[in-house]
Protein backbone atom coordinates (compact mmCIF):
# COMPACT_ATOMS: atom_id res chain seq x y z
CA UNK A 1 -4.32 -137.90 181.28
CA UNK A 2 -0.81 -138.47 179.32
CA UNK A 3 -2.08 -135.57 177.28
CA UNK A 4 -2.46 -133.31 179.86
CA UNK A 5 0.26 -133.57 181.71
CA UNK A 6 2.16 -133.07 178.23
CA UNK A 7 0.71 -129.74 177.89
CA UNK A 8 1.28 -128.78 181.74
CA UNK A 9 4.68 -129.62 181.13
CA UNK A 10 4.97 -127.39 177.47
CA UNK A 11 3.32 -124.30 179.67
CA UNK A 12 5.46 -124.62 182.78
CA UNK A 13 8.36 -124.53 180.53
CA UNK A 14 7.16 -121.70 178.50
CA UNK A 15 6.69 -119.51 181.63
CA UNK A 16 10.07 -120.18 182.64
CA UNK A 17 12.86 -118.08 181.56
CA UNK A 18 15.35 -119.21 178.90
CA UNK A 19 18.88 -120.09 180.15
CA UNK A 20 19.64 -116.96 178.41
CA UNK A 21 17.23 -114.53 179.54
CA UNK A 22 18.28 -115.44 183.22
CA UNK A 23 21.92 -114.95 182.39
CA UNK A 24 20.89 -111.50 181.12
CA UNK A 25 18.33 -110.53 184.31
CA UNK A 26 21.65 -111.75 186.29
CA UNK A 27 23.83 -108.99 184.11
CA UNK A 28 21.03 -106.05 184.80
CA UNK A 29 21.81 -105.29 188.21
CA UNK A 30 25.18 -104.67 187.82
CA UNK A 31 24.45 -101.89 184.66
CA UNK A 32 21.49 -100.41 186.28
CA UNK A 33 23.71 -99.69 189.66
CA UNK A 34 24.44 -96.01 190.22
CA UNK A 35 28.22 -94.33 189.88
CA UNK A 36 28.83 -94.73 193.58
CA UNK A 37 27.70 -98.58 194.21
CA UNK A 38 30.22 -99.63 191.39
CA UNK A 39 32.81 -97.49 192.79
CA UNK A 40 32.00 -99.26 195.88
CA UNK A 41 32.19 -102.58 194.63
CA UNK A 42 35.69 -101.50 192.17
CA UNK A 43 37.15 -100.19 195.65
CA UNK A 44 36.32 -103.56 197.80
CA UNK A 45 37.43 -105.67 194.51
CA UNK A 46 41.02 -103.53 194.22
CA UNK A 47 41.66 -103.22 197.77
CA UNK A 48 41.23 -107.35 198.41
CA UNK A 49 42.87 -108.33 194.60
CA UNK A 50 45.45 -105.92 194.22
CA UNK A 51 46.46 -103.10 197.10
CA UNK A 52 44.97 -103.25 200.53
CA UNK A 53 46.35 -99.34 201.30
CA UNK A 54 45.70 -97.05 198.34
CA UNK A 55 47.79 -93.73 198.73
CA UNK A 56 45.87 -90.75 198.57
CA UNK A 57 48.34 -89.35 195.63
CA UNK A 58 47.29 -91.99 193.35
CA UNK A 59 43.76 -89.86 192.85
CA UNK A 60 43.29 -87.05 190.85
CA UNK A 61 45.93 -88.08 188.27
CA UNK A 62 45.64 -88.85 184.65
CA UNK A 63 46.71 -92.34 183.66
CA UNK A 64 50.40 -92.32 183.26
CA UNK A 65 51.65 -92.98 179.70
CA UNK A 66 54.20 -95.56 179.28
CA UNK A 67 53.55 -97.42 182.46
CA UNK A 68 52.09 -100.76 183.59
CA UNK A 69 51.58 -102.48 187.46
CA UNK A 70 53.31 -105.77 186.14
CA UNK A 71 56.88 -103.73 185.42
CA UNK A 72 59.08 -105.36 188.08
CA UNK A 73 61.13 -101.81 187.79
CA UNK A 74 58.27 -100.06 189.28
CA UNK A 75 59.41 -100.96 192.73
CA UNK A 76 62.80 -99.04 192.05
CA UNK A 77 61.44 -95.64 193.57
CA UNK A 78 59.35 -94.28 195.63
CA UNK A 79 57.62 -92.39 192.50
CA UNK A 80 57.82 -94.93 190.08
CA UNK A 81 55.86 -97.49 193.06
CA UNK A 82 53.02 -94.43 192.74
CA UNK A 83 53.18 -94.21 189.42
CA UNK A 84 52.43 -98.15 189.01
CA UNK A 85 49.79 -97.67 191.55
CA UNK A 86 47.71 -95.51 189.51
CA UNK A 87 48.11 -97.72 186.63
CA UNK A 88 47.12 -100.38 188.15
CA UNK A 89 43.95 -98.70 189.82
CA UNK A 90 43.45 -97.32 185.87
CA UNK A 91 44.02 -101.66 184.50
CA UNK A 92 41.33 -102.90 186.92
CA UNK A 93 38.81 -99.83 187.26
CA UNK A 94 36.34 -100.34 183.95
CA UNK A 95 37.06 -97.27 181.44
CA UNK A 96 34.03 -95.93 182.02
CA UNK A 97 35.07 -94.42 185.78
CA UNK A 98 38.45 -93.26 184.78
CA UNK A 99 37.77 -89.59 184.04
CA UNK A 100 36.25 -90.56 187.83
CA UNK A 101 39.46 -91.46 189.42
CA UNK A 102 41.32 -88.07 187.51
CA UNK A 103 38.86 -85.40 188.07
CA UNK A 104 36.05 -86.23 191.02
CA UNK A 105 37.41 -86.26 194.70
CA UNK A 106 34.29 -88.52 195.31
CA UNK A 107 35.61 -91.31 193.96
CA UNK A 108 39.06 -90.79 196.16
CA UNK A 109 36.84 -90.63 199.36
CA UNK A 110 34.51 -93.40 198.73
CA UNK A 111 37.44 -95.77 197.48
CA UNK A 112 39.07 -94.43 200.99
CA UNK A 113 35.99 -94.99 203.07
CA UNK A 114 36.09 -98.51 201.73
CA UNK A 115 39.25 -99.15 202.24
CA UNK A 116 38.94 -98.30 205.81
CA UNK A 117 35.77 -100.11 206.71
CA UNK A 118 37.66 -103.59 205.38
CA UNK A 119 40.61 -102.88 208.06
């Protein structure tokens, strides 16, 4: 009987997944979601981490050179406060979405309709 159960034990475990396999099926849905779920989720993650109100000028504009969200001096102006704002949405958006956030007014209204919906 010791025998058995041995072997019941050796195929239960070999029909389970590997630590690592279910780390990896736990990494698929996030790849395998389309453009406008992981805008979604970006937008709800930004707008809870970082800014609750997202101006509508910070979309449709190429990252600005020479500027990061952590300068204390972007507070100084009205357009250097923008100007960190879109750096900052470009520092936490992956690189993959950022020709999103300069060229695609979808991204603007879905980031906006999130926004919204979390008020």
């Amino acid at each position: 009987m010791t025998a058995k159960y041995q072997q019941a034990q050796v195929e239960l475990k070999q029909k389970q997944p590997s630590q690592s396999s279910s780390s990896k099926q736990q990494q698929k849905p996030t790849k395998i979601l389309g453009d406008e779920e992981r805008i979604s989720l970006h937008a709800r993650k930004f707008s809870v981490m970082n800014e609750p109100f997202i101006s509508n000028d910070a979309f449709l504009k190429a990252r600005p050179i020479d500027v990061r969200s952590d300068n204390p001096r972007r507070w100084d102006t009205p357009e250097s406060a923008l100007r960190g704002l879109i750096a900052e949405l470009y520092e936490e958006v992956p690189r993959e979405l950022h020709s999103m956030i300069e060229k695609h007014t979808r991204f603007r209204d879905l980031v906006w309709s999130i926004t919204l919906f979390l008020l």
